[in-house]
Protein backbone atom coordinates (compact mmCIF):
# COMPACT_ATOMS: atom_id res chain seq x y z
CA UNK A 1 -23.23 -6.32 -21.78
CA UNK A 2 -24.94 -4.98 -18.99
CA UNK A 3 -23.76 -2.87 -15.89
CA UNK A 4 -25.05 -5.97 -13.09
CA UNK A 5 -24.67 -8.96 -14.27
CA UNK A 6 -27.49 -11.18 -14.52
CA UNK A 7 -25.79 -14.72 -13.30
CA UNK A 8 -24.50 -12.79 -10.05
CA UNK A 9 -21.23 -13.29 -10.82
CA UNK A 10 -19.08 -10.35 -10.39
CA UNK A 11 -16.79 -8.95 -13.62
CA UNK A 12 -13.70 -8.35 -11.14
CA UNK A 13 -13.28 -8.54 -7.28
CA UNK A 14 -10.58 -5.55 -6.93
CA UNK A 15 -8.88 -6.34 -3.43
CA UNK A 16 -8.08 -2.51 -2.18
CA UNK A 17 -9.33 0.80 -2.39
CA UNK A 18 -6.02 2.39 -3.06
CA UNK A 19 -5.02 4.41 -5.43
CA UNK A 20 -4.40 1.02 -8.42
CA UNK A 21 -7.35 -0.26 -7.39
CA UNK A 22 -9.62 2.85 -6.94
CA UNK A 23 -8.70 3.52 -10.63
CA UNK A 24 -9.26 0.19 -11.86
CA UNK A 25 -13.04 0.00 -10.01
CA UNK A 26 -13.65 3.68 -11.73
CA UNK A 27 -12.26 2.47 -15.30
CA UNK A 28 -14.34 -0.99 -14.89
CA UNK A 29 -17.45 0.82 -14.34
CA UNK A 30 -16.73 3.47 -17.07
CA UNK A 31 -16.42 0.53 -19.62
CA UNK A 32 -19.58 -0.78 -18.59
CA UNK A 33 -18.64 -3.37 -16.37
CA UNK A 34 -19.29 -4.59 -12.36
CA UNK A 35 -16.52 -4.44 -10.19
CA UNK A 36 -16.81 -5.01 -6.01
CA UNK A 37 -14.14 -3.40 -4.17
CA UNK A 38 -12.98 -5.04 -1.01
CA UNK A 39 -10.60 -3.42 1.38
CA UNK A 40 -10.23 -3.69 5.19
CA UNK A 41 -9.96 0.03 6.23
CA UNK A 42 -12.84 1.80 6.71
CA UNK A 43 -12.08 4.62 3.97
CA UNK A 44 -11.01 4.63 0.21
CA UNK A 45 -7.12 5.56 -0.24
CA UNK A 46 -5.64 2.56 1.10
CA UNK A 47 -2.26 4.35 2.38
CA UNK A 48 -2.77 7.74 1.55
CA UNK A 49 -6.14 7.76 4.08
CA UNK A 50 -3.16 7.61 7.04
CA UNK A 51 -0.69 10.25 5.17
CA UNK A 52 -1.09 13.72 6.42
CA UNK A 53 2.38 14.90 4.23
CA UNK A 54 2.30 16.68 0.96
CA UNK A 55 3.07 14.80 -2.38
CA UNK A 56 4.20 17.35 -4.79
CA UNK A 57 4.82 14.20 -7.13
CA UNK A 58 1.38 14.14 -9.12
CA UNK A 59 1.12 16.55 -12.24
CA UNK A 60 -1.95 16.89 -12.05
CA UNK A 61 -2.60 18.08 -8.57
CA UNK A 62 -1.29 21.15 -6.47
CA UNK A 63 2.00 20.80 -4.86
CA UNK A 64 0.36 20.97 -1.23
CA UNK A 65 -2.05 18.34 -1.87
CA UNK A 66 -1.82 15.72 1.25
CA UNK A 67 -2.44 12.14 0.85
CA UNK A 68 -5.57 12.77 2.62
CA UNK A 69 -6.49 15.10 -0.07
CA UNK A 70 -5.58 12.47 -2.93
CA UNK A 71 -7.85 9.90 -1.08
CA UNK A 72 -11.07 12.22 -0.83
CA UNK A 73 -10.72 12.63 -4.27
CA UNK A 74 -10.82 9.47 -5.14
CA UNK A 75 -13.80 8.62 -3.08
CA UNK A 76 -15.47 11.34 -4.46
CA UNK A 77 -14.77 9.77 -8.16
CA UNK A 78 -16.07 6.31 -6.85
CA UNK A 79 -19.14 7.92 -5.59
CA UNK A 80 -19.91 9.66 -8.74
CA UNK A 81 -19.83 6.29 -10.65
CA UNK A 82 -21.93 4.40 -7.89
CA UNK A 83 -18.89 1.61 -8.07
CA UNK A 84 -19.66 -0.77 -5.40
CA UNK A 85 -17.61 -0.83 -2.63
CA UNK A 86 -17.22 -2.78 1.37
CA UNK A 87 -15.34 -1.19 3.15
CA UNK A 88 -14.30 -2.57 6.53
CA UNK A 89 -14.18 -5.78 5.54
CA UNK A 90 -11.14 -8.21 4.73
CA UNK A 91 -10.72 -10.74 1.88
CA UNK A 92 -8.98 -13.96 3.99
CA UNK A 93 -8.93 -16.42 0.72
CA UNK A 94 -9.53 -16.06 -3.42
CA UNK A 95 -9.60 -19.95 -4.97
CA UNK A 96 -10.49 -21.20 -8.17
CA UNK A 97 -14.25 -21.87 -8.67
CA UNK A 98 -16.17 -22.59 -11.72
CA UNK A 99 -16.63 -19.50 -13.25
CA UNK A 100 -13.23 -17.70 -12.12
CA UNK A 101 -12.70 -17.50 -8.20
CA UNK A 102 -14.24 -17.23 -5.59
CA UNK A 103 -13.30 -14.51 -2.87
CA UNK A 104 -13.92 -15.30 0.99
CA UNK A 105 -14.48 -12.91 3.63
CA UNK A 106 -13.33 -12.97 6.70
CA UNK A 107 -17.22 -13.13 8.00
CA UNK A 108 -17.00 -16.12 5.55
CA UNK A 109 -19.26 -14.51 2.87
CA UNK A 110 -18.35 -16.00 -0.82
CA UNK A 111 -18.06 -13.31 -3.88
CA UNK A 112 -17.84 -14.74 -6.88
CA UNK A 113 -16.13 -12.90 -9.86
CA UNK A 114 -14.29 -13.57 -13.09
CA UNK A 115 -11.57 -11.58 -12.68
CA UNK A 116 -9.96 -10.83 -9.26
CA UNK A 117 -7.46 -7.88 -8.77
CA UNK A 118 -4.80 -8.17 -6.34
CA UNK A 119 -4.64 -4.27 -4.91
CA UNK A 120 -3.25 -5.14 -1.98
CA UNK A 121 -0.11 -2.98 -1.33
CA UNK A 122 2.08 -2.95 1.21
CA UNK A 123 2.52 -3.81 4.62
CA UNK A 124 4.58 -1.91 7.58
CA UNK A 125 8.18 -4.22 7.75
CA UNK A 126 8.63 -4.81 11.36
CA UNK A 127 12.29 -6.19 11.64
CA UNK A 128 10.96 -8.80 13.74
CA UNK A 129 9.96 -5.77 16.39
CA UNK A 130 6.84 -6.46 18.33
CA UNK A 131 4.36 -3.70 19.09
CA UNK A 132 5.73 -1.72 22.32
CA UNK A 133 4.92 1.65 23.74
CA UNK A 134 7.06 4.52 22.09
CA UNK A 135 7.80 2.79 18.65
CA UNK A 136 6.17 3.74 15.86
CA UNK A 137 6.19 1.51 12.38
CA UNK A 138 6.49 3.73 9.30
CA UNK A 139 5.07 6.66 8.36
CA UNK A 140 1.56 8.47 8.95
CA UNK A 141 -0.71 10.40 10.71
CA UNK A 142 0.39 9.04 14.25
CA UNK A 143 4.29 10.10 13.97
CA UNK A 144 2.87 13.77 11.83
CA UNK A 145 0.63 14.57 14.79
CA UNK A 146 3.51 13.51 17.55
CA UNK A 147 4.90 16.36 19.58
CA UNK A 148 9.01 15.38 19.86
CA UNK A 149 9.74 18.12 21.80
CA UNK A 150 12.44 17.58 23.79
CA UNK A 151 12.51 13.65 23.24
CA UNK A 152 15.65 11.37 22.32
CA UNK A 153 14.71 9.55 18.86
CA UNK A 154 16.24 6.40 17.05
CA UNK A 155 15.16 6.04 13.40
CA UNK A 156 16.00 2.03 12.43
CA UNK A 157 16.04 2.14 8.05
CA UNK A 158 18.64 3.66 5.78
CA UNK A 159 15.79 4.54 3.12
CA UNK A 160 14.00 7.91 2.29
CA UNK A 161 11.36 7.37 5.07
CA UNK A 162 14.25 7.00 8.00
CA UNK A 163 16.13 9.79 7.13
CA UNK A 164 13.14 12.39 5.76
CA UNK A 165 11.40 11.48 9.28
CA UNK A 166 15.22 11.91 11.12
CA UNK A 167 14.68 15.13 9.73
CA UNK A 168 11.40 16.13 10.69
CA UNK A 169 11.72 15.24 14.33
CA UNK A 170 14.65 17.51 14.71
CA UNK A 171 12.29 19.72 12.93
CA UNK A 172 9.64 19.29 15.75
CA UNK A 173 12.07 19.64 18.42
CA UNK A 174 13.68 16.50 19.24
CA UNK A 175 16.42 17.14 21.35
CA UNK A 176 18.62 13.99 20.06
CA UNK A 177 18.26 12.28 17.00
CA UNK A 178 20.39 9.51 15.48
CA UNK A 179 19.44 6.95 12.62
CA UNK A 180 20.75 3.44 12.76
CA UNK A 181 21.11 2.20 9.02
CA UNK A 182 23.02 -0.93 7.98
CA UNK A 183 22.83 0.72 4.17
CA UNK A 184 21.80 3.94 3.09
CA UNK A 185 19.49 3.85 0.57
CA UNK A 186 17.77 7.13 0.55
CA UNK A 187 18.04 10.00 -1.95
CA UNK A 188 21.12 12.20 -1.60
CA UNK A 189 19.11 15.31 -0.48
CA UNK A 190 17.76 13.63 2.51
CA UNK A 191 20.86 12.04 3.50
CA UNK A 192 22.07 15.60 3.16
CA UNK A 193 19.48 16.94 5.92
CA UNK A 194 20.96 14.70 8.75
CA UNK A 195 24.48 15.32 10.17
CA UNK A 196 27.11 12.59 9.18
CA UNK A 197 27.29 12.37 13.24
CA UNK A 198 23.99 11.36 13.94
CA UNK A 199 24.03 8.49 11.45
CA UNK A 200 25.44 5.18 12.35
CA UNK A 201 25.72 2.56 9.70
CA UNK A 202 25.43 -0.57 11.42
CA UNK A 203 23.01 -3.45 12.11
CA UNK A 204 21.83 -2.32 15.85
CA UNK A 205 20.86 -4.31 18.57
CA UNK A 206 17.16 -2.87 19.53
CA UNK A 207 14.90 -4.43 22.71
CA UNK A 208 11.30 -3.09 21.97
CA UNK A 209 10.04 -3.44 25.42
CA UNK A 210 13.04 -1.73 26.99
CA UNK A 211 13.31 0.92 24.01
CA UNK A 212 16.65 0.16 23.72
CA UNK A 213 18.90 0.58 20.94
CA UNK A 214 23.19 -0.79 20.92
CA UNK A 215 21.87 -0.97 25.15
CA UNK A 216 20.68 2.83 25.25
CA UNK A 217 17.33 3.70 26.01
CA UNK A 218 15.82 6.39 23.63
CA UNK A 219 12.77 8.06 24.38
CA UNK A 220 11.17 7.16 20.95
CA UNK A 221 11.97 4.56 18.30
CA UNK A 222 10.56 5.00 14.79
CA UNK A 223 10.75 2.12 12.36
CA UNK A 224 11.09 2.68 9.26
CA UNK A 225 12.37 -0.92 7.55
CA UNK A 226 9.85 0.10 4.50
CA UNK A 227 7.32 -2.39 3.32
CA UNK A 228 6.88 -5.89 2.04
CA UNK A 229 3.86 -7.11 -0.28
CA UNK A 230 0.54 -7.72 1.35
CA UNK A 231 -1.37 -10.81 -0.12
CA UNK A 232 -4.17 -12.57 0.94
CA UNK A 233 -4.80 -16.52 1.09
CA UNK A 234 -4.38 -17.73 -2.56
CA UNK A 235 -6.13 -21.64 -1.91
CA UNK A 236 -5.23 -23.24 -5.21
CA UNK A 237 -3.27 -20.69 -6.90
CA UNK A 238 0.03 -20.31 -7.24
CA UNK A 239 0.84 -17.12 -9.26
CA UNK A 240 4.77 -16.84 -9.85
CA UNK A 241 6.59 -14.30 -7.72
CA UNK A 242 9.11 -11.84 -8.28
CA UNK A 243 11.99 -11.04 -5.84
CA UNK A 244 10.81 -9.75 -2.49
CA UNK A 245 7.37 -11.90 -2.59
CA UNK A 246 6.00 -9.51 -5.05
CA UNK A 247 3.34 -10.84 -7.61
CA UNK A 248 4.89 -11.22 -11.21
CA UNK A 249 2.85 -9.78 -14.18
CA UNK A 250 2.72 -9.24 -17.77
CA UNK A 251 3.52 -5.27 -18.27
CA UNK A 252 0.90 -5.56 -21.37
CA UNK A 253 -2.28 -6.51 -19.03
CA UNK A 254 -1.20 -6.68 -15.72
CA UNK A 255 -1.82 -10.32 -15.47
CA UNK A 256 -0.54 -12.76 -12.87
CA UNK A 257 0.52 -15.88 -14.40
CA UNK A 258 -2.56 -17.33 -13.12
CA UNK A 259 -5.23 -16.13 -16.14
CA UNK A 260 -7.83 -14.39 -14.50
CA UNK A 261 -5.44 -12.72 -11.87
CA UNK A 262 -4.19 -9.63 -12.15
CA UNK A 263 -1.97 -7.59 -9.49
CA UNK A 264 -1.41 -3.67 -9.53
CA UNK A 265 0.22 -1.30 -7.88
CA UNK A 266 2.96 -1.54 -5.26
CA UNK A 267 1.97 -5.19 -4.61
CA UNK A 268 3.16 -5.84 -8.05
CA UNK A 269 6.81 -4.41 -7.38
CA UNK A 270 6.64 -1.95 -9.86
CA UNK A 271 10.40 -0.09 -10.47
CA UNK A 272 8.91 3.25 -9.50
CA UNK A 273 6.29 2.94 -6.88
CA UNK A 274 4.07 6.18 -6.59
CA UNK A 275 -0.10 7.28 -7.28
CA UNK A 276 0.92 8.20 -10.92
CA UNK A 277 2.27 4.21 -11.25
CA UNK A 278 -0.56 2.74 -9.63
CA UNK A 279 -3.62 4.79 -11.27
CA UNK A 280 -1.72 3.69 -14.36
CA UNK A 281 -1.47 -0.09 -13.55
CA UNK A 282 -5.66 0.13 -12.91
CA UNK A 283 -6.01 1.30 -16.36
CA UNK A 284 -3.76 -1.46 -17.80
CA UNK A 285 -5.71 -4.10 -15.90
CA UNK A 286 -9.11 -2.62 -16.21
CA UNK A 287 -8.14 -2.75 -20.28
CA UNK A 288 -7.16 -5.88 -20.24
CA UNK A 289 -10.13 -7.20 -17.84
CA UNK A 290 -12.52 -5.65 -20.84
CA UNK A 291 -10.50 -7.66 -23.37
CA UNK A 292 -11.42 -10.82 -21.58
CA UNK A 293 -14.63 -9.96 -21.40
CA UNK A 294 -15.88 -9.44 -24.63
CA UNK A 295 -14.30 -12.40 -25.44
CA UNK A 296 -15.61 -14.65 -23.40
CA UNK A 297 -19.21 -12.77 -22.79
C-alpha cells in the first residue's frame, strides 16, 4: 500500500481539523495511508483556534496551555507529516458513490474517498436568538478580549459556560451581572462563584434587537445555550442518531451505522466531551479505517 493512491481515490475524507480529526489525519498518515482534511475555518483546531482560556485538563500539556496553544500544536504535527489539508473550504454534501462516497464542496468540487470521517463538532445553540449588536453566542476570543467595565450583563444557560463566564465578567468589571437559567447544570464550584442573588432560575423572555431580558434592557447579553451537533448534507445516507441529533457509533471502531462512516469527537456525543476524548476517538477510527483497508486493498 502506498502513501497516494494510484486510482485517485482518497483512503478517508476527515471533515474537521479539530482536535478528533487532526489526530485521525496524523494516525492515517502514520499507518501509511491518504487522508484529505476538509474544514471551513481558515486554521487547524477547529474550536480551540477561537479559545484564548487555559485548559489545565490535558496530562500531557502545562496547566497554562490555551486552546490556541493546543491548536498550534497540532498544526505543527500535521505539518511534520505533510497530511493534506483545505482549509477554508466547506464540505455541503457526502453521498454514496461507487467506490465509497463522494464529498462535495461548496465550490462544487467532488473528493472521492473510501472512508469519510464525520469531525464536525459542534455548533453555537442560539435559542432561536438572531444575531444583534451586544450579544455574544458562547465562548471565545470575542467575549475574552471584551472590556465589561462598568456594563450590565445577562448570561442565558444554566451550564458551566454561563456561570464560569457570569464569573469572569464580574471579574472584568461588570458592574451588574445576573444569569437567567431554567436548570442549573454546571459544576458545583462554578455555581459557587456567582451569588444565589444574581441567579434566576427561570425560562426568560429575551428581545435580541432591544437587548432585553424579563422587559429590562442589559447592556450585554451572552448566550451560552451550549452546542448542538454540526453535520453536513448526508444525500443517501441515513446513519442512525443518538439523542440530541448526535451520530451513533460502534465504541470498537467508531463507525456510523452506515459502513464506511465513521463520526468522532463531540459530534459523536461522547459522555465526556474534551481534547483527551477526541484525540482518542481519531485513533479508534484511524485503527479501524486501516482494518478496512487491508482488507479490502
Amino acid at each position: 500500500m502506498t502513501p497516494q493512491t494510484s486510482d485517485g481515490v482518497r483512503d478517508a475524507v476527515i471533515l474537521g481539523a479539530g482536535p478528533a480529526g487532526s489526530s485521525c489525519a496524523l494516525w492515517l498518515k502514520l499507518l501509511g495511508l491518504q487522508p484529505i482534511v476538509i474544514d471551513a475555518r481558515p486554521a487547524v483546531g477547529g474550536r480551540l483556534a477561537d479559545s484564548p482560556y487555559a485548559n489545565p485538563w490535558v496530562a500531557v500539556l502545562p496547566p497554562d496551555a490555551t486552546g490556541l496553544t493546543i491548536a498550534s500544536g497540532m498544526a505543527e504535527a500535521l505539518a511534520a507529516q505533510d497530511v493534506t489539508l483545505r482549509l477554508g473550504e466547506q464540505a455541503v454534501d457526502v453521498a454514496p458513490a461507487a467506490e465509497g462516497f463522494a464529498v462535495t464542496l461548496a465550490g462544487g468540487e467532488n473528493l472521492a474517498a473510501r472512508a469519510v470521517v464525520l469531525a464536525t463538532g459542534l455548533a453555537t445553540a442560539t435559542g432561536g436568538l438572531a444575531p444583534a449588536e451586544g450579544l455574544f453566542f458562547g465562548p471565545g476570543q470575542a467575549v475574552f478580549d471584551h472590556d465589561f467595565r462598568g456594563l450590565s450583563v445577562a448570561i442565558l444557560g444554566g451550564g458551566d459556560n454561563a456561570f464560569e463566564h457570569a464569573a469572569f465578567a464580574a471579574v472584568k468589571g461588570a458592574s451588574e451581572v445576573r444569569v437567567f437559567a431554567r436548570t442549573v447544570r454546571a459544576r458545583a464550584g462554578l455555581v459557587a462563584a456567582v451569588p444565589p442573588s444574581s441567579v434566576v432560575r427561570a425560562t426568560p423572555e429575551v428581545d435580541a434587537a432591544a437587548r432585553t431580558v424579563d422587559g429590562r434592557r442589559y447592556d450585554r447579553i451572552l448566550v451560552m445555550y451550549g452546542f448542538v451537533p454540526s453535520l453536513p448534507r448526508l444525500t443517501g445516507l441515513a446513519p442512525r442518531l443518538a439523542g440530541g441529533g448526535y451520530v451513533a457509533t460502534d465504541p470498537a471502531t467508531a463507525e456510523s451505522s452506515v459502513p464506511g462512516l465513521y463520526a468522532i469527537g463531540d459530534v459523536s456525543g461522547r459522555a465526556h466531551p474534551s481534547v483527551p476524548t477526541a484525540l482518542g476517538d481519531g485513533v479508534v477510527a484511524a485503527k479501524a479505517i486501516e482494518a478496512a483497508r487491508i482488507r479490502k486493498p
